[in-house]
PDB file of N, CA and C in Angstrom:
ATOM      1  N   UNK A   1       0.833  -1.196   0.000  1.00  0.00           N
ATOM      2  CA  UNK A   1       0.000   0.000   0.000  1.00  0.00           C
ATOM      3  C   UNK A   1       0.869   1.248   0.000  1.00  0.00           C
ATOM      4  N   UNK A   2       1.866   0.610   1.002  1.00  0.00           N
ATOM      5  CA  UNK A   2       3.061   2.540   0.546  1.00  0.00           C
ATOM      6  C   UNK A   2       3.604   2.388  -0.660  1.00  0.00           C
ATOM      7  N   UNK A   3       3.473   1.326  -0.963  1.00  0.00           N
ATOM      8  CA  UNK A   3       4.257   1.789  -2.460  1.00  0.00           C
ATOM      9  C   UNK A   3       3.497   2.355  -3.556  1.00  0.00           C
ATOM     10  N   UNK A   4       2.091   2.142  -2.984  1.00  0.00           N
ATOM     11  CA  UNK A   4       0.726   2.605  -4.289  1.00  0.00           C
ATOM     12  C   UNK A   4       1.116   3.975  -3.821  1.00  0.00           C
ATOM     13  N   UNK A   5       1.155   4.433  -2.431  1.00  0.00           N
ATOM     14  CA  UNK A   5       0.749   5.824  -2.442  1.00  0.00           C
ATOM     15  C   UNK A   5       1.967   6.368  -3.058  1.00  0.00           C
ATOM     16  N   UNK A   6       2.768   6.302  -2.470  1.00  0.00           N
ATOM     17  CA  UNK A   6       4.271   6.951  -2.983  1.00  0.00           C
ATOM     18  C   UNK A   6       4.721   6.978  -4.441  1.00  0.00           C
ATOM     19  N   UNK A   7       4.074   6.133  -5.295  1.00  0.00           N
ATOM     20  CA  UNK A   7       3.992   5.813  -6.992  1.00  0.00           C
ATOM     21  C   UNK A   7       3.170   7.526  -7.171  1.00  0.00           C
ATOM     22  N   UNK A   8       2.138   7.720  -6.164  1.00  0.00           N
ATOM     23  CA  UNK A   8       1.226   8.644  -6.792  1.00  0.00           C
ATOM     24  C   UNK A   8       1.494   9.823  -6.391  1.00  0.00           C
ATOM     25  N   UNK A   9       2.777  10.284  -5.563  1.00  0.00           N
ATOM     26  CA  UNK A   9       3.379  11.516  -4.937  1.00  0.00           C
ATOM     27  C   UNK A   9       4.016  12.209  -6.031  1.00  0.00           C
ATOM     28  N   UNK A  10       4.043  13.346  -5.700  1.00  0.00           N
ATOM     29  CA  UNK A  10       4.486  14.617  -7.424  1.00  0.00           C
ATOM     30  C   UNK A  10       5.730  14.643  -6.488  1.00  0.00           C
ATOM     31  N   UNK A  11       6.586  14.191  -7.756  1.00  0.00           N
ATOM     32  CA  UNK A  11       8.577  14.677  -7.425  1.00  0.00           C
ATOM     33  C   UNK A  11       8.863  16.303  -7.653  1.00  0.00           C
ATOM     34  N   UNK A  12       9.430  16.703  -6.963  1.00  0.00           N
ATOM     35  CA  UNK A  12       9.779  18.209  -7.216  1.00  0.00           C
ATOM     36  C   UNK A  12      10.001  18.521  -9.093  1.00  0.00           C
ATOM     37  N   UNK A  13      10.160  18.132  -9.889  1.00  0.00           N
ATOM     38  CA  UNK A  13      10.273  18.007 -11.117  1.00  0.00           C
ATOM     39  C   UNK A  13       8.922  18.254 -11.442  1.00  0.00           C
ATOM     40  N   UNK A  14       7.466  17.497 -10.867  1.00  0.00           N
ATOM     41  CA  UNK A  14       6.764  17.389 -11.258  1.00  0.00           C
ATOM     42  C   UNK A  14       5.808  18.933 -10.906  1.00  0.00           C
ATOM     43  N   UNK A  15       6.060  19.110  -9.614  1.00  0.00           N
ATOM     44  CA  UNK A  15       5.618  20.428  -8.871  1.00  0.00           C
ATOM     45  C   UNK A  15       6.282  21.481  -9.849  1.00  0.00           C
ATOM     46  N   UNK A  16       7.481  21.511  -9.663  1.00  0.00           N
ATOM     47  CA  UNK A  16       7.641  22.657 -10.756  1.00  0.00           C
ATOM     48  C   UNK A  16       7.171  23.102 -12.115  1.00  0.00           C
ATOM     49  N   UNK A  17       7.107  21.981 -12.886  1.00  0.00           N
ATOM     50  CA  UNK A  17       6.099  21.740 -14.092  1.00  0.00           C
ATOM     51  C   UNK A  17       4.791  22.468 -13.695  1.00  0.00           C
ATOM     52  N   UNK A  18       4.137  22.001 -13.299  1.00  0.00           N
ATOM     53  CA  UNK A  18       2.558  22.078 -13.357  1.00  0.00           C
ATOM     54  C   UNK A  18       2.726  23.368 -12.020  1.00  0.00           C
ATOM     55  N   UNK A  19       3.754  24.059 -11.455  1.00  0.00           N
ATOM     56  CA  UNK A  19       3.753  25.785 -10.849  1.00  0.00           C
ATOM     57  C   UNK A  19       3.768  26.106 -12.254  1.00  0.00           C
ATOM     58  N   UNK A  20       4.732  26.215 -13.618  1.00  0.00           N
ATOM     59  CA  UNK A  20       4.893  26.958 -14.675  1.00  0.00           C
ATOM     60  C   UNK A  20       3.688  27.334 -15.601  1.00  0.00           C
ATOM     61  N   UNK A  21       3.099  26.088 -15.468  1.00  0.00           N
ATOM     62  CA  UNK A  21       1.857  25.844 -15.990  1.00  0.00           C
ATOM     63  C   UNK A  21       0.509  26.816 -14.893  1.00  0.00           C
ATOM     64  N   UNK A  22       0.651  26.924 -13.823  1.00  0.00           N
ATOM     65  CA  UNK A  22      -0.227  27.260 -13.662  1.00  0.00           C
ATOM     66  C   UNK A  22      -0.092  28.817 -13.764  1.00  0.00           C
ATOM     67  N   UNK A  23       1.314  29.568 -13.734  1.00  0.00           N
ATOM     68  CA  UNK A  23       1.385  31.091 -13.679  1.00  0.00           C
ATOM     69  C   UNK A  23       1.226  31.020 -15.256  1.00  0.00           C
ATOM     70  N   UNK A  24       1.468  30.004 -16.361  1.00  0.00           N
ATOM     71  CA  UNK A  24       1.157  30.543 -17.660  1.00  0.00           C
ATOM     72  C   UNK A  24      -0.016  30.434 -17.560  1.00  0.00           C
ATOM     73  N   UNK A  25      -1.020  29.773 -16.934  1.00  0.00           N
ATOM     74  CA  UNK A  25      -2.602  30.056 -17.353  1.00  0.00           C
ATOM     75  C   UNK A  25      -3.006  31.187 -16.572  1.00  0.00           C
ATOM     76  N   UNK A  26      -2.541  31.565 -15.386  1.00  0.00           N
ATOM     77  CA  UNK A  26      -2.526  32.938 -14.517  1.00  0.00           C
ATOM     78  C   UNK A  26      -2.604  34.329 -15.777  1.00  0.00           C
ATOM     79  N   UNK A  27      -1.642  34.085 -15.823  1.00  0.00           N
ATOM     80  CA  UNK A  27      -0.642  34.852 -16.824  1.00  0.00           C
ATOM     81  C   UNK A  27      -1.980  35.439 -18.188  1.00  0.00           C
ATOM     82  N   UNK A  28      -2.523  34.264 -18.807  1.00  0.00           N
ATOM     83  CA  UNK A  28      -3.287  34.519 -19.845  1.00  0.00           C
ATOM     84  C   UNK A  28      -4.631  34.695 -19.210  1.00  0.00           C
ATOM     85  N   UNK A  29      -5.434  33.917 -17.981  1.00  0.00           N
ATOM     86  CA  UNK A  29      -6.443  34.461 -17.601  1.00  0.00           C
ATOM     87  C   UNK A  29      -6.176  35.990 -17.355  1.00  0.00           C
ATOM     88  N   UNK A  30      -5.346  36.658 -16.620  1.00  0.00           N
ATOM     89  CA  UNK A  30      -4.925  37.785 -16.456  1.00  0.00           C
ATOM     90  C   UNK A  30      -5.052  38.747 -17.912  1.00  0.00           C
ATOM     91  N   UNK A  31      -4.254  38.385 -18.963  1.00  0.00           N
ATOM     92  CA  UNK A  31      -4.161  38.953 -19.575  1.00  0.00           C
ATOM     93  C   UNK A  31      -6.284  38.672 -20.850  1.00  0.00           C
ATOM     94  N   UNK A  32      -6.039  38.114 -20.570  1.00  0.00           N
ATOM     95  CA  UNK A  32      -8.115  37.834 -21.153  1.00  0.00           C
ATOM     96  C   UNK A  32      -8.864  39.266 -20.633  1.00  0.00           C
ATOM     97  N   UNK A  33      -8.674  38.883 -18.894  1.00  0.00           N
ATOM     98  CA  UNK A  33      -9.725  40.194 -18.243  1.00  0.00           C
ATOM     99  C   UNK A  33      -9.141  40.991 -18.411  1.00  0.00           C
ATOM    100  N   UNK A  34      -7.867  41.528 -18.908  1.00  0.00           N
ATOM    101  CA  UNK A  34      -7.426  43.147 -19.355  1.00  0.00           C
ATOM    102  C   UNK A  34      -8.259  43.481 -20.398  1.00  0.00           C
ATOM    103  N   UNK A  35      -7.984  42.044 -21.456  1.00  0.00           N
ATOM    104  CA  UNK A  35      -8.440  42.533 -22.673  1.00  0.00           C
ATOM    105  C   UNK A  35     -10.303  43.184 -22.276  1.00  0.00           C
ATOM    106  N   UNK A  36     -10.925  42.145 -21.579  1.00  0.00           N
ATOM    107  CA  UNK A  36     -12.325  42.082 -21.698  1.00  0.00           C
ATOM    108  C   UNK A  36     -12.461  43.208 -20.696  1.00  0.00           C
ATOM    109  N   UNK A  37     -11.890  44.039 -19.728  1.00  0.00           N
ATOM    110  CA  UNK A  37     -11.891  45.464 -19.268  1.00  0.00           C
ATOM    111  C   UNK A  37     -11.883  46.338 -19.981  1.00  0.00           C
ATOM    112  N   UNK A  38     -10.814  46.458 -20.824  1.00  0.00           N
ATOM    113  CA  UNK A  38     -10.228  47.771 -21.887  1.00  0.00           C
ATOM    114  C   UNK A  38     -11.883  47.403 -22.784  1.00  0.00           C
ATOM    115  N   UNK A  39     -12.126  46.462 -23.294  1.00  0.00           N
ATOM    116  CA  UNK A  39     -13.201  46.074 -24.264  1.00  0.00           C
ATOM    117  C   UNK A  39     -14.523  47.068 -23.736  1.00  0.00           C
ATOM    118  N   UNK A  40     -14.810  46.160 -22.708  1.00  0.00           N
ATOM    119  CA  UNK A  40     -15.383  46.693 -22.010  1.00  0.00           C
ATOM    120  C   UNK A  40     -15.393  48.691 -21.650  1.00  0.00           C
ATOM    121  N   UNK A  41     -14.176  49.346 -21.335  1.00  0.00           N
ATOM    122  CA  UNK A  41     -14.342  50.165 -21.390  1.00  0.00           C
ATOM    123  C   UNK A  41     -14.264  51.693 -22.538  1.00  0.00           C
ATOM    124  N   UNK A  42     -13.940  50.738 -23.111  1.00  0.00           N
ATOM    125  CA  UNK A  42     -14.243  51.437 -24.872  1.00  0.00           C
ATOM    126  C   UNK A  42     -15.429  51.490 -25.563  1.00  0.00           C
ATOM    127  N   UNK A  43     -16.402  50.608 -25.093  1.00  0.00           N
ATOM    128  CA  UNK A  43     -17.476  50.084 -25.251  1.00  0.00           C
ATOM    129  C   UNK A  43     -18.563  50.845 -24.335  1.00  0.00           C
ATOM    130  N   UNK A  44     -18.431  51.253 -23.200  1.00  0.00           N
ATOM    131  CA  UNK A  44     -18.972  52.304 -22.377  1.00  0.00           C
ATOM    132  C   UNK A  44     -18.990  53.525 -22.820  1.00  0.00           C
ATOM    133  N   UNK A  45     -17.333  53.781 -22.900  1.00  0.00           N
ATOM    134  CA  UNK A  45     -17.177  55.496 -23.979  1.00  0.00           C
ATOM    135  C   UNK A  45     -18.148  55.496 -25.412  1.00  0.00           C
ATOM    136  N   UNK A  46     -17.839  54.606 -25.856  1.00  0.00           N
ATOM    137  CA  UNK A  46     -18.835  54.293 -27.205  1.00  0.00           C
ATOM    138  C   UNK A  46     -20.654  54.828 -26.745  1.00  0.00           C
ATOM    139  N   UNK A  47     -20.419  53.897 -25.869  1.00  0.00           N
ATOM    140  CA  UNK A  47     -21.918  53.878 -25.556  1.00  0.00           C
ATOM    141  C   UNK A  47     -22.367  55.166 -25.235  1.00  0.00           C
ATOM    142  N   UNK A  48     -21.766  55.429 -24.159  1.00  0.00           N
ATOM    143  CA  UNK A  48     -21.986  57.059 -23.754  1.00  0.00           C
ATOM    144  C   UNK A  48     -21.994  58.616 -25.036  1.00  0.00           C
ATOM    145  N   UNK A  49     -21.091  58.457 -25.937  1.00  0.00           N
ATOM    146  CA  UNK A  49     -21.218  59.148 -27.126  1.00  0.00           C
ATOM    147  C   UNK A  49     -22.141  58.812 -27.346  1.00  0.00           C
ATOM    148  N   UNK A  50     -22.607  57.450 -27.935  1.00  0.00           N
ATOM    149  CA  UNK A  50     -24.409  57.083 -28.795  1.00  0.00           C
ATOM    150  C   UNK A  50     -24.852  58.366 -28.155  1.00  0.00           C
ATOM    151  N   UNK A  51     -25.062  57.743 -26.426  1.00  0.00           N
ATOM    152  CA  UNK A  51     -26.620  58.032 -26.077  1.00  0.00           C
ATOM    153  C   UNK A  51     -26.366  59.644 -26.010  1.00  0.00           C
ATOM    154  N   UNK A  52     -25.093  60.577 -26.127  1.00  0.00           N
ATOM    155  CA  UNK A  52     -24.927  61.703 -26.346  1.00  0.00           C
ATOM    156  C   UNK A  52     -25.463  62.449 -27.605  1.00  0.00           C
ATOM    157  N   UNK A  53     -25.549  61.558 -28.255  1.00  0.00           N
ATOM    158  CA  UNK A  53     -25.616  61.978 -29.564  1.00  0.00           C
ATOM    159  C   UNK A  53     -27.104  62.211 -29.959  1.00  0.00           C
ATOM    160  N   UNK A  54     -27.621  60.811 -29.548  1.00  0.00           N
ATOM    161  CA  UNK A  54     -28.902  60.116 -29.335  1.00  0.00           C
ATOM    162  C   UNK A  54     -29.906  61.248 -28.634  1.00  0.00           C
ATOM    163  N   UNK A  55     -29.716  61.746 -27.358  1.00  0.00           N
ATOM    164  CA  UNK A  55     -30.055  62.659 -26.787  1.00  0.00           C
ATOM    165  C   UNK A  55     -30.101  63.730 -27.460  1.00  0.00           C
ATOM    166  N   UNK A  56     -29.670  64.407 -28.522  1.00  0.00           N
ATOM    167  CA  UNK A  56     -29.483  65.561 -29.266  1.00  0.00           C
ATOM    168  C   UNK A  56     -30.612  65.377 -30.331  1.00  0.00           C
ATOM    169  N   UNK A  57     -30.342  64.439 -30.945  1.00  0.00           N
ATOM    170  CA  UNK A  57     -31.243  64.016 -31.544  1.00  0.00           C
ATOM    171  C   UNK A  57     -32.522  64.542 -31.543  1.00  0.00           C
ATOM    172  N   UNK A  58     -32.824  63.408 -30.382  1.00  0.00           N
ATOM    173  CA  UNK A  58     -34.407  63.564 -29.621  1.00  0.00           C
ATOM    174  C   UNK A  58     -34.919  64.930 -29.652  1.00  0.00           C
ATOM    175  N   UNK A  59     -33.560  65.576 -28.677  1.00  0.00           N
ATOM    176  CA  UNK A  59     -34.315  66.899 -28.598  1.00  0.00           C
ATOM    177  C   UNK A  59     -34.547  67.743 -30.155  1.00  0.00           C
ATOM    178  N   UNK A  60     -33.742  67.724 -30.823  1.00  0.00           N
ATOM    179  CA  UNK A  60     -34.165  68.554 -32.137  1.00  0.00           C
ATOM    180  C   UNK A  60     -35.480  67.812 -32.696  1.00  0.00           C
ATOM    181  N   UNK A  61     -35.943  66.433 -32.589  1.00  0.00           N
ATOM    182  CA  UNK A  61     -37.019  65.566 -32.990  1.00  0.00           C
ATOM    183  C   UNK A  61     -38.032  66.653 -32.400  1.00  0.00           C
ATOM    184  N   UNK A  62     -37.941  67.044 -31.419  1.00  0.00           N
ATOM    185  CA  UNK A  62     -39.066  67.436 -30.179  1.00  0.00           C
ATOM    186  C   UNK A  62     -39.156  68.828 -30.736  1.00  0.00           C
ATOM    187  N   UNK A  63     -37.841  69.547 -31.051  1.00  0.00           N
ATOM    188  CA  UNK A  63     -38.529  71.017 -31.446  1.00  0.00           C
ATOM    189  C   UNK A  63     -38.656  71.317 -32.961  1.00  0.00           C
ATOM    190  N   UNK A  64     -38.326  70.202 -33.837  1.00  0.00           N
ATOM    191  CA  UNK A  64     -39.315  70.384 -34.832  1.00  0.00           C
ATOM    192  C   UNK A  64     -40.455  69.777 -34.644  1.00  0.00           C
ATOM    193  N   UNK A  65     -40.948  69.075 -33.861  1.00  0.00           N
ATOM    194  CA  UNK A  65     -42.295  68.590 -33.878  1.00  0.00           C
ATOM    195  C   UNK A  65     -43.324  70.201 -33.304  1.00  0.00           C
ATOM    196  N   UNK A  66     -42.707  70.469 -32.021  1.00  0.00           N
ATOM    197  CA  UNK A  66     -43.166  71.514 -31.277  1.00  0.00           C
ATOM    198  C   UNK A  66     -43.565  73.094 -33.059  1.00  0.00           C
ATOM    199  N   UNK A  67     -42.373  72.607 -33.771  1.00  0.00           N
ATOM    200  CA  UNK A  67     -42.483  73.945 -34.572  1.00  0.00           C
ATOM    201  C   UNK A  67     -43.650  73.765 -35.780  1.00  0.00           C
ATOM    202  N   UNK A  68     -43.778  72.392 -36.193  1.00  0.00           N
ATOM    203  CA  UNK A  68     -44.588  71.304 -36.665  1.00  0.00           C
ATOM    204  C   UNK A  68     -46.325  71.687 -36.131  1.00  0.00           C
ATOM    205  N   UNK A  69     -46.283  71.677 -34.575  1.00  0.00           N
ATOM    206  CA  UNK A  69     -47.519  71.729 -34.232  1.00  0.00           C
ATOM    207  C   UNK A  69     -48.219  73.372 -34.322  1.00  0.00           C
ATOM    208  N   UNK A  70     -46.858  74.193 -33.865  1.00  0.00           N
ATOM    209  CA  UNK A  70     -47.000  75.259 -34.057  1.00  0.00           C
ATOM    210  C   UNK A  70     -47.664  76.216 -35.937  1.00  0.00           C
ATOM    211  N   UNK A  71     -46.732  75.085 -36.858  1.00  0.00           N
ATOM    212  CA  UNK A  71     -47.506  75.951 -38.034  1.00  0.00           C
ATOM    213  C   UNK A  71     -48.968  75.521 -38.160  1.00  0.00           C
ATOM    214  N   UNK A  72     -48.821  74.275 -37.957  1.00  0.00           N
ATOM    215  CA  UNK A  72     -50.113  73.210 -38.261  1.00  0.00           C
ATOM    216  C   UNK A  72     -51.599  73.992 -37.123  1.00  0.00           C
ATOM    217  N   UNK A  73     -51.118  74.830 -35.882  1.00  0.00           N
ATOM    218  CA  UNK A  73     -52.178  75.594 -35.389  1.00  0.00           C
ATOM    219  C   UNK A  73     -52.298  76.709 -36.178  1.00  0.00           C
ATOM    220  N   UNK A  74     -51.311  77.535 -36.257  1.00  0.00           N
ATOM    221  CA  UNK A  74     -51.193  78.672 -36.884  1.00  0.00           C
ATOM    222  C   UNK A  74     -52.262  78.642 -38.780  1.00  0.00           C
ATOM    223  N   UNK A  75     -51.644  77.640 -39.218  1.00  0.00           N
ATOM    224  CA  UNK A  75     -52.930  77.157 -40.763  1.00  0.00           C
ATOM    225  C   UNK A  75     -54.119  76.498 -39.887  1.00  0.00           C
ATOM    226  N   UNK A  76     -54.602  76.442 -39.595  1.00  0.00           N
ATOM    227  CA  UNK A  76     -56.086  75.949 -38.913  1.00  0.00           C
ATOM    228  C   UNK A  76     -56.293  77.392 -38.434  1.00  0.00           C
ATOM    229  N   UNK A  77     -56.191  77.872 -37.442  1.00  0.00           N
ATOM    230  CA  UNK A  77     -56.367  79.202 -37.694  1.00  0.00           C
ATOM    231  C   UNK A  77     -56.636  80.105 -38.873  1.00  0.00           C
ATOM    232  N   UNK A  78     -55.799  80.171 -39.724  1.00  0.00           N
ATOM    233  CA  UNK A  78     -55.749  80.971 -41.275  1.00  0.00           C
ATOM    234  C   UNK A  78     -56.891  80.613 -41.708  1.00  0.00           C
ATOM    235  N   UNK A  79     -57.088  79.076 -41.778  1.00  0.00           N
ATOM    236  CA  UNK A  79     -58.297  78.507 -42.338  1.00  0.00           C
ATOM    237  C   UNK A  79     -59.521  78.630 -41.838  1.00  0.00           C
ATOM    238  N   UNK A  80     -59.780  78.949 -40.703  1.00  0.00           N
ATOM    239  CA  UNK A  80     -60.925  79.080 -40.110  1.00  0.00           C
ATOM    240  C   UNK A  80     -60.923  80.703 -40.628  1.00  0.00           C
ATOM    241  N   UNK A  81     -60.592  81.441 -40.131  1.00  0.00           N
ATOM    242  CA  UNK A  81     -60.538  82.202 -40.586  1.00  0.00           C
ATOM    243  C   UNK A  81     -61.038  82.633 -41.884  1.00  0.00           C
ATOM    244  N   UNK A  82     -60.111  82.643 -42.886  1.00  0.00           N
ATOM    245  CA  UNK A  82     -61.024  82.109 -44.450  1.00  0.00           C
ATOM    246  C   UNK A  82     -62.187  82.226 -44.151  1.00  0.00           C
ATOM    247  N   UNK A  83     -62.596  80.518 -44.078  1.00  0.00           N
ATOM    248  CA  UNK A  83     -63.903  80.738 -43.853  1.00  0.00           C
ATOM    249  C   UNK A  83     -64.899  81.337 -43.373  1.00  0.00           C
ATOM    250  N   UNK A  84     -64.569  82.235 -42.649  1.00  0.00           N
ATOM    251  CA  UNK A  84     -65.563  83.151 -41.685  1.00  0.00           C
ATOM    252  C   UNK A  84     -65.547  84.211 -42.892  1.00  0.00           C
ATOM    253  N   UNK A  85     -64.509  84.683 -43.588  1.00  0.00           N
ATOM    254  CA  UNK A  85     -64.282  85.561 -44.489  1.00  0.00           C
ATOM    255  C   UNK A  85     -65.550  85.267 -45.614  1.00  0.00           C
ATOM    256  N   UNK A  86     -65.254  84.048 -46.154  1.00  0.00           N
ATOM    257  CA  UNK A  86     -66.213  83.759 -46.992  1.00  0.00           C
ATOM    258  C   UNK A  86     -67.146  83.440 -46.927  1.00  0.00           C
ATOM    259  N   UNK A  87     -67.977  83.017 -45.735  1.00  0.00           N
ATOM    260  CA  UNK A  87     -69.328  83.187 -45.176  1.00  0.00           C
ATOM    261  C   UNK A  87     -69.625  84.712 -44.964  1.00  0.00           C
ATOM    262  N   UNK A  88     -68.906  85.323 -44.324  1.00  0.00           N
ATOM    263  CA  UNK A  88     -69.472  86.721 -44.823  1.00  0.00           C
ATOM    264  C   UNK A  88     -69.365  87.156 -45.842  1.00  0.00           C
ATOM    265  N   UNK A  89     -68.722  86.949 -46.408  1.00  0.00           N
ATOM    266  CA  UNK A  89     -68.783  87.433 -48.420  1.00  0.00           C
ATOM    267  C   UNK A  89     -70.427  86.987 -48.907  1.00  0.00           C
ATOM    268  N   UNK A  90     -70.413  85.401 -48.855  1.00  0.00           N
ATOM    269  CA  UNK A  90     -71.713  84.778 -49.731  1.00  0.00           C
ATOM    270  C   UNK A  90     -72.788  85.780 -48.984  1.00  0.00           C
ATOM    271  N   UNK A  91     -73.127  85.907 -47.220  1.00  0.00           N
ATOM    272  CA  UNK A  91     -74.003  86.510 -46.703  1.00  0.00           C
ATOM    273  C   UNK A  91     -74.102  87.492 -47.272  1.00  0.00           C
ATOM    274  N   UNK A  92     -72.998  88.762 -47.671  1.00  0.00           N
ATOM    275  CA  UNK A  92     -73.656  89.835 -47.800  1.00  0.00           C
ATOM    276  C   UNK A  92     -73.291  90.493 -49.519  1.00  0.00           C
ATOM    277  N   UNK A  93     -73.089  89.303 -50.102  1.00  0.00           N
ATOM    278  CA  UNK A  93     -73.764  89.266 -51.943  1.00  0.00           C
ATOM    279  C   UNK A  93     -74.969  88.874 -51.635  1.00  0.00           C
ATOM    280  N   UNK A  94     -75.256  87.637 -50.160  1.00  0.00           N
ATOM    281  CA  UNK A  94     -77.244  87.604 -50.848  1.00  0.00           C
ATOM    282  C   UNK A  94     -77.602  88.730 -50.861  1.00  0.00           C
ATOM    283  N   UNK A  95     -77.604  88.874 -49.452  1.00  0.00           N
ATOM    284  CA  UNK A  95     -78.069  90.200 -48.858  1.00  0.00           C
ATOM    285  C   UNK A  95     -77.936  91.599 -49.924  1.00  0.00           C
ATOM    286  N   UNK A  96     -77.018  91.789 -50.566  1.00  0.00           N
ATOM    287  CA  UNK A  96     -76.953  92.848 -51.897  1.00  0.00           C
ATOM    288  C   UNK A  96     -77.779  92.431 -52.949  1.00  0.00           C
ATOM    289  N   UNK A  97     -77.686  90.918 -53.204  1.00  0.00           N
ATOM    290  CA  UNK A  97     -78.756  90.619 -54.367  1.00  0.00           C
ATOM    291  C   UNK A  97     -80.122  90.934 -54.340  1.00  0.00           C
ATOM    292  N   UNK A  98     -80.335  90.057 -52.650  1.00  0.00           N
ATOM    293  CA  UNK A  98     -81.783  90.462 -52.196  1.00  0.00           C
ATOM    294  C   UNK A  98     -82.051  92.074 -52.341  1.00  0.00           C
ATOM    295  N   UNK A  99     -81.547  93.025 -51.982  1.00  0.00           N
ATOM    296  CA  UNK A  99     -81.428  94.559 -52.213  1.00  0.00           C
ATOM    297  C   UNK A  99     -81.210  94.684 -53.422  1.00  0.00           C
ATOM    298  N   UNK A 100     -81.024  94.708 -53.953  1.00  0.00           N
ATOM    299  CA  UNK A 100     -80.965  94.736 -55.597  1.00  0.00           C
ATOM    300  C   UNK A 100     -82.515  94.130 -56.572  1.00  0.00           C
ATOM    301  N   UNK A 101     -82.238  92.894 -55.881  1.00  0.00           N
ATOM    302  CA  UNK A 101     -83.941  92.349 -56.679  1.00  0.00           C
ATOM    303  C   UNK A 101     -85.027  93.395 -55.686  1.00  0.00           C
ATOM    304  N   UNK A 102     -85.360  93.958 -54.419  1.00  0.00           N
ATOM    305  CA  UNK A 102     -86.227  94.968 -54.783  1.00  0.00           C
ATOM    306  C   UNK A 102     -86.206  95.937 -54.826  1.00  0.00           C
ATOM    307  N   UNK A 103     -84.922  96.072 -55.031  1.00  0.00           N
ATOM    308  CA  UNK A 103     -85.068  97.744 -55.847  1.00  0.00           C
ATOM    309  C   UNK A 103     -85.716  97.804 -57.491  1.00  0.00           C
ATOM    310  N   UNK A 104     -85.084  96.208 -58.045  1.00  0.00           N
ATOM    311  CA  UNK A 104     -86.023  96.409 -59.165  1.00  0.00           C
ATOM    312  C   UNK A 104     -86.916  95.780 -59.194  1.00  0.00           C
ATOM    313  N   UNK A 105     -87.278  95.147 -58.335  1.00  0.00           N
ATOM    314  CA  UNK A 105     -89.321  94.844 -58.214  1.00  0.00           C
ATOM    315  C   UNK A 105     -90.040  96.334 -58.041  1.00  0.00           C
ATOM    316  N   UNK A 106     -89.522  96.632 -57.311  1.00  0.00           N
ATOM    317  CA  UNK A 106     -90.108  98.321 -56.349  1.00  0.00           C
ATOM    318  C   UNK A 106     -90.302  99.277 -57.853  1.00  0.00           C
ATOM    319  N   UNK A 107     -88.909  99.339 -59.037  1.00  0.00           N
ATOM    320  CA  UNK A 107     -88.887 100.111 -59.593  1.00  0.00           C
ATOM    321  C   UNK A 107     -89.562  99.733 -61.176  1.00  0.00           C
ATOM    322  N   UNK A 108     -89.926  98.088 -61.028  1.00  0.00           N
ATOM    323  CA  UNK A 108     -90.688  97.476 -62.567  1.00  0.00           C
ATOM    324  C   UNK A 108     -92.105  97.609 -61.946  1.00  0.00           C
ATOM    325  N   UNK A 109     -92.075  97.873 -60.849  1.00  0.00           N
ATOM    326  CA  UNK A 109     -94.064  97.851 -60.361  1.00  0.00           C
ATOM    327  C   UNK A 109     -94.060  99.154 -60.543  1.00  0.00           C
ATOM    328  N   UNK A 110     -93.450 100.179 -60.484  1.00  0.00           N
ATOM    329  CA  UNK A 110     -93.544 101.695 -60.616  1.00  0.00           C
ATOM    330  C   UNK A 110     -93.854 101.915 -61.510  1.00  0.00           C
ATOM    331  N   UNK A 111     -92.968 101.328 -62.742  1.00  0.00           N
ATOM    332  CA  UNK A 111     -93.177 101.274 -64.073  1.00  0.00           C
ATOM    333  C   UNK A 111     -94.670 101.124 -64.578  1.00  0.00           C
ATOM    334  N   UNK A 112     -94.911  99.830 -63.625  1.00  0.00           N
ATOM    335  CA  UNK A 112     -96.523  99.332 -64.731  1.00  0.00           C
ATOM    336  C   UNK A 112     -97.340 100.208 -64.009  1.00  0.00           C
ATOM    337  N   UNK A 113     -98.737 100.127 -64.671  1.00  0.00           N
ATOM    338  CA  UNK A 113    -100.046 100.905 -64.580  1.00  0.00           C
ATOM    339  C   UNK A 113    -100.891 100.393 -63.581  1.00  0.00           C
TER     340      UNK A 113
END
């Protein structure tokens, strides 16, 4: 039985090996999360420009809409308007026609006998 265990004991040869091995995987896990930090924080700056940008955006979206709603009241207005114009126009051509037809009813009954 000591000889099973002692077959299965790491010789200093073997320890040193698999220390080299483990600071080279140290070594590259280490160097991974730099990469995936820096990634990472280039990727934030990135991001942060978008939504800088993004934000600018919006707002000019918002004050041409605002300038948008503004003409779009301003012509509804005009237009109503108008129309009030030209309802009083038609009203007061009847109203002249009507004055007109009896002035000449008034003045063809004068006429006859």
């Amino acid at each position: 039985l000591l000889k099973l265990i002692t077959s299965h004991t790491l010789n200093d040869t073997s320890f040193v090996e698999l220390r080299e091995r483990l600071d080279t995987f140290r070594q590259w896990l280490d160097d991974y999360r730099d990469t995936i930090w820096d990634s990472a924080g280039q990727d934030t700056v990135s991001a942060n420009k978008i939504t800088a940008v993004v934000a600018k955006r919006v707002d000019r979206f918002k004050a041409v809409a605002a300038n948008i709603s503004e003409i779009k009241a301003k012509a509804a207005d005009e237009i109503s308007e108008a129309i009030n114009k030209v309802e009083i126009a038609k009203k007061e051509k009847i109203l002249n026609m009507f004055d007109d037809f009896k002035v000449i009813h008034n003045f063809s009954c004068s006429l006859l006998p």
